[in-house]
Protein backbone atom coordinates (compact mmCIF):
# COMPACT_ATOMS: atom_id res chain seq x y z
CA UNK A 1 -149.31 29.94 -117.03
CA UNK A 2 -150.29 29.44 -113.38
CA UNK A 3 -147.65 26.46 -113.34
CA UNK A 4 -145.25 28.24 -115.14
CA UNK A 5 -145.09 30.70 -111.96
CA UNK A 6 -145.36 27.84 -109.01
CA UNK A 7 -142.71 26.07 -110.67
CA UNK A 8 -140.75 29.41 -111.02
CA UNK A 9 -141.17 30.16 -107.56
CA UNK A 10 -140.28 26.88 -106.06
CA UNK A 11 -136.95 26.62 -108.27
CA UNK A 12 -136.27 30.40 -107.09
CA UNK A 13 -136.85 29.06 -103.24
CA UNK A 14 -134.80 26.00 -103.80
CA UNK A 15 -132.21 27.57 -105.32
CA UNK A 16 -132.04 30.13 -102.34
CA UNK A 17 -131.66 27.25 -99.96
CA UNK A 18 -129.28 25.46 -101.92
CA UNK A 19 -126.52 28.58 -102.54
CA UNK A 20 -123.75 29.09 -100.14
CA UNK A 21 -123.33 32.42 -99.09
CA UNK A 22 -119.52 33.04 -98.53
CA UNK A 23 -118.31 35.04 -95.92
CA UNK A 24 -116.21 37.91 -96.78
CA UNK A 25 -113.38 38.28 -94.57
CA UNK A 26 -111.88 42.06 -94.14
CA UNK A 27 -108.20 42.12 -93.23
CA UNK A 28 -107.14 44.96 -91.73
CA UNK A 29 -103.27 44.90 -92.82
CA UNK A 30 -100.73 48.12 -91.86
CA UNK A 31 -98.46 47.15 -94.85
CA UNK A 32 -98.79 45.52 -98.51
CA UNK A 33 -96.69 43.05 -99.36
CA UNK A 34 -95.27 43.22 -102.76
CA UNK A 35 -96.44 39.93 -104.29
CA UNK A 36 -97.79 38.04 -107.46
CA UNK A 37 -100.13 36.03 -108.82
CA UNK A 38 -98.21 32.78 -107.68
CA UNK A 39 -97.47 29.58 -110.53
CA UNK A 40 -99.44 26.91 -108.65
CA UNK A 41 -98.63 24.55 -111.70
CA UNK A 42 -95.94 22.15 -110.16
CA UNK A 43 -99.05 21.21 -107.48
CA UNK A 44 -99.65 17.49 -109.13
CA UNK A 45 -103.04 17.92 -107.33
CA UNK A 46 -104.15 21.14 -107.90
CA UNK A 47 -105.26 22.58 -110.78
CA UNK A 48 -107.36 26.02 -110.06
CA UNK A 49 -105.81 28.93 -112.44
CA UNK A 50 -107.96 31.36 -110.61
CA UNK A 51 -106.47 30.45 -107.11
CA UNK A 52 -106.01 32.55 -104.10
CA UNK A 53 -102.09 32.46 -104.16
CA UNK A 54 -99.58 35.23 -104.13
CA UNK A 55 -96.40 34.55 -104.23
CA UNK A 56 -94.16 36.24 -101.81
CA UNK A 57 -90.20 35.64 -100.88
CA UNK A 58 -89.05 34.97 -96.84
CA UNK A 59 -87.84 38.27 -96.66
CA UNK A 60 -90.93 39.72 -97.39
CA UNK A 61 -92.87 37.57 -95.52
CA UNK A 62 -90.86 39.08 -92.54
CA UNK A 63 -92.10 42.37 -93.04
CA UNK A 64 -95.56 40.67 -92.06
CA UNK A 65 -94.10 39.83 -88.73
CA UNK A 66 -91.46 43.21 -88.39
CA UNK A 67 -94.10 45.90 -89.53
CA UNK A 68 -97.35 44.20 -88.44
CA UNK A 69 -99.19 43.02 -90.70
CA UNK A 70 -102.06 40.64 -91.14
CA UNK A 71 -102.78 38.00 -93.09
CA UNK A 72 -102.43 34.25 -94.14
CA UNK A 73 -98.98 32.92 -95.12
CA UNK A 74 -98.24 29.19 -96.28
CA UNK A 75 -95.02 27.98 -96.26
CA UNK A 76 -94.29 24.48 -98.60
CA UNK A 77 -92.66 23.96 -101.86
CA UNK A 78 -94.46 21.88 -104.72
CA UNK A 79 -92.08 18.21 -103.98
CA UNK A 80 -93.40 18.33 -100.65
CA UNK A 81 -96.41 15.57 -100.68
CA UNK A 82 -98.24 17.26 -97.71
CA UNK A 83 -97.88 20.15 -98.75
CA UNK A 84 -99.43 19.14 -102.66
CA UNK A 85 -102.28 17.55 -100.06
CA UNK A 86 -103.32 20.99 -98.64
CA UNK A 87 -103.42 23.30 -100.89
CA UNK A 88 -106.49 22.80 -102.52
CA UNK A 89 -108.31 23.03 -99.20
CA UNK A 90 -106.32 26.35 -97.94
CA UNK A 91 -107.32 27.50 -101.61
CA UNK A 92 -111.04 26.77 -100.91
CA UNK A 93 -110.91 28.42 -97.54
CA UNK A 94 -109.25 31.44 -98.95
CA UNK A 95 -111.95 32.15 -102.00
CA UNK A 96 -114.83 31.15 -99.40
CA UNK A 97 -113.66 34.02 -96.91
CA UNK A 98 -112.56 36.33 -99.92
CA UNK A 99 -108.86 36.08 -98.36
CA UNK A 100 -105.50 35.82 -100.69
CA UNK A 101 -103.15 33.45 -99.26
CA UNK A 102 -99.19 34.69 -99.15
CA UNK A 103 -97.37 31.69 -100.69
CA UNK A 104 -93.46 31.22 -99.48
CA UNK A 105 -92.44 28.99 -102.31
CA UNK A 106 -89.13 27.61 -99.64
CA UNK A 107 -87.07 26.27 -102.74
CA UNK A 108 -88.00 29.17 -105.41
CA UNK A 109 -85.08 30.71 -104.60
CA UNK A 110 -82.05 31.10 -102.82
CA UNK A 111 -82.73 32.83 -99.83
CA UNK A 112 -79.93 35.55 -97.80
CA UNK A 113 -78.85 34.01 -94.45
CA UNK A 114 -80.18 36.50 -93.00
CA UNK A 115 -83.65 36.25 -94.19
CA UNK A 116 -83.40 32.63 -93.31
CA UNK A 117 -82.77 33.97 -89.59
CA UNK A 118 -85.21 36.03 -89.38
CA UNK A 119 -87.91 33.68 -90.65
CA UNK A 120 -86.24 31.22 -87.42
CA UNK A 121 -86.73 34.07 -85.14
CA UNK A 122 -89.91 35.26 -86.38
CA UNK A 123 -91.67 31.72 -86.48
CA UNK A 124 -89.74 30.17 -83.04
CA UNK A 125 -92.80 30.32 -80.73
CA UNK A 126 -94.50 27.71 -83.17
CA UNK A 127 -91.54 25.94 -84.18
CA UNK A 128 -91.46 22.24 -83.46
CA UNK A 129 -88.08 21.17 -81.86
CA UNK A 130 -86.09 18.27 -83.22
CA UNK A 131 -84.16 14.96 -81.11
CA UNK A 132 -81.81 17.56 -80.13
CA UNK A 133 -83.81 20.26 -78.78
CA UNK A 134 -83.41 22.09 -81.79
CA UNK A 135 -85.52 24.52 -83.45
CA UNK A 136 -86.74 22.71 -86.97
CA UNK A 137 -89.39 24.40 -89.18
CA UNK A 138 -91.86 21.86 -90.98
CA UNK A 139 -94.08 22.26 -93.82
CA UNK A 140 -96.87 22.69 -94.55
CA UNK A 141 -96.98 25.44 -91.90
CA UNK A 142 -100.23 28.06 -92.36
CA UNK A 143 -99.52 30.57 -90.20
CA UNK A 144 -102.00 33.85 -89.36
CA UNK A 145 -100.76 37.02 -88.41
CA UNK A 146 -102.50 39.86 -86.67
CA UNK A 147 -100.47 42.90 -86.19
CA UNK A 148 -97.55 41.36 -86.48
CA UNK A 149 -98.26 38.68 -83.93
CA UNK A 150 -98.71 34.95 -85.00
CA UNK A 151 -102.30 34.19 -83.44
CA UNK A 152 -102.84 30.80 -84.79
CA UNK A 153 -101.06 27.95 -87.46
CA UNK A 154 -101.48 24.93 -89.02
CA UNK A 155 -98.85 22.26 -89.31
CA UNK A 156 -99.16 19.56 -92.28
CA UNK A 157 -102.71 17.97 -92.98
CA UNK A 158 -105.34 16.42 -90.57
CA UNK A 159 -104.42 13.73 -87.48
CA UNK A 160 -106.23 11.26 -89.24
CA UNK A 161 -104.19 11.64 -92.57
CA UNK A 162 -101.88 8.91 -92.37
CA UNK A 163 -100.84 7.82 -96.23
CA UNK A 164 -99.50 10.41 -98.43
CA UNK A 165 -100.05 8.41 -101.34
CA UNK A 166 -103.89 8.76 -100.73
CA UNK A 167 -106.16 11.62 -101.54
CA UNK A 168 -107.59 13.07 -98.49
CA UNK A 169 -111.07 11.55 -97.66
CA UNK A 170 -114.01 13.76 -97.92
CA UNK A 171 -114.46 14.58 -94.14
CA UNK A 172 -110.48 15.08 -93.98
CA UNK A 173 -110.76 17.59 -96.62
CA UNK A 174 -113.56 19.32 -95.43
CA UNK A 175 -111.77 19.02 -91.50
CA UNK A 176 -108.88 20.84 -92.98
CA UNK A 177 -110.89 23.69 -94.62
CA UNK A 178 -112.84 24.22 -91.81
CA UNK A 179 -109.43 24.36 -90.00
CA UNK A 180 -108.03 27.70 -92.52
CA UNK A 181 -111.77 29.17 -92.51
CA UNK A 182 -111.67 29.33 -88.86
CA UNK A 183 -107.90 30.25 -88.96
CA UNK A 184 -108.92 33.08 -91.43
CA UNK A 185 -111.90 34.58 -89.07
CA UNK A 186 -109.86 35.01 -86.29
CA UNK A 187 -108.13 37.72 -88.21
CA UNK A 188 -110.97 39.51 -88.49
C-alpha cells in the first residue's frame, strides 16, 4: 500500500511538471465581428476540426480597423502554399492563448471595390511596395489590432523557410508560433 501512494505521488508530481499551462489571453474588443466557424478543409496540411478560425469577409474585417477593435486577423486563401504552411502554427498559438483568429478567406468571394479600398487604406502602413513603388498586399499577412490601430504583423513564414514544398522544420514551426503567441500578448 505504502508503494501504491509513493508511486501515486511521484506520477502526480511528474505529471505537474510535465503539463503546459496555457495562457489565457483577454481581448478587450469595442465591437464583435459577425463571423463563423470557418471551413479550414481546403488546408492540404491542416486538419484540426476544432480550430481557432472564424471566418470573416474584408468588409468586415474593416470594421476592426474603422470602429476599433482588437484582435488577430489572417489574411491567405487555401492555394496559397505559405499560407497552407502557417496555419497550423497561428492555430496552435491561438488555442494556447485562448484567442480566435479572424480568417479573410481573399478568394471566398467576390469582394465590392470599395471594400477592396478600404482594406488598401487600412493595411498601407504595413504594405510591402512592389518594382514600381506600388502598394502590393502579400499573404500570409497576420495582422494585430488594438483599438483600431495595427500594432504588430506577420508576413509569410520564417526567414529560414526557403522550400515550399517542405514541411516546416521543428524549430521553424515552433519560431513561427512563438512569433503569433507573442503577437497575441501584445494585445493584451
Amino acid at each position: 500500500m505504502k508503494k501504491l501512494i509513493v508511486l501515486l505521488v511521484v506520477l502526480l508530481t511528474l505529471a505537474g511538471c510535465n503539463s503546459k499551462k496555457d495562457e489565457t489571453i483577454d481581448i478587450e474588443s469595442k465591437i464583435t465581428l459577425n463571423s463563423s466557424k470557418a471551413d479550414m478543409s481546403d488546408y492540404v496540411y491542416f486538419s484540426d476540426t476544432d480550430h481557432v478560425y472564424e471566418i470573416v469577409s474584408i468588409k468586415e474585417s474593416n470594421r476592426m480597423y474603422t470602429e476599433k477593435g482588437s484582435g488577430i486577423l489572417y489574411y491567405g486563401y487555401s492555394q496559397c502554399p505559405y499560407c497552407n504552411r502557417i496555419v497550423s502554427a497561428l492555430n496552435d498559438a491561438g488555442k494556447e492563448t485562448g484567442v480566435k483568429i479572424y480568417y479573410i478567406d481573399l478568394y471566398g468571394e467576390d469582394y465590392a471595390d470599395e471594400d477592396i479600398n478600404n482594406l488598401f487604406t487600412n493595411l498601407d502602413p504595413i504594405l510591402e511596395k512592389d518594382s514600381s513603388g506600388e502598394a502590393a498586399f502579400y499573404v500570409p499577412e497576420v495582422v494585430a489590432i488594438k483599438d483600431g490601430e495595427i500594432i504588430n504583423h506577420h508576413l509569410s513564414v520564417v526567414d529560414s523557410y526557403e522550400d515550399v514544398t517542405k514541411n516546416l522544420t521543428d524549430s521553424q514551426y515552433k519560431e513561427l508560433k512563438d512569433i503569433y503567441v507573442s503577437m497575441i500578448k501584445e494585445l493584451k
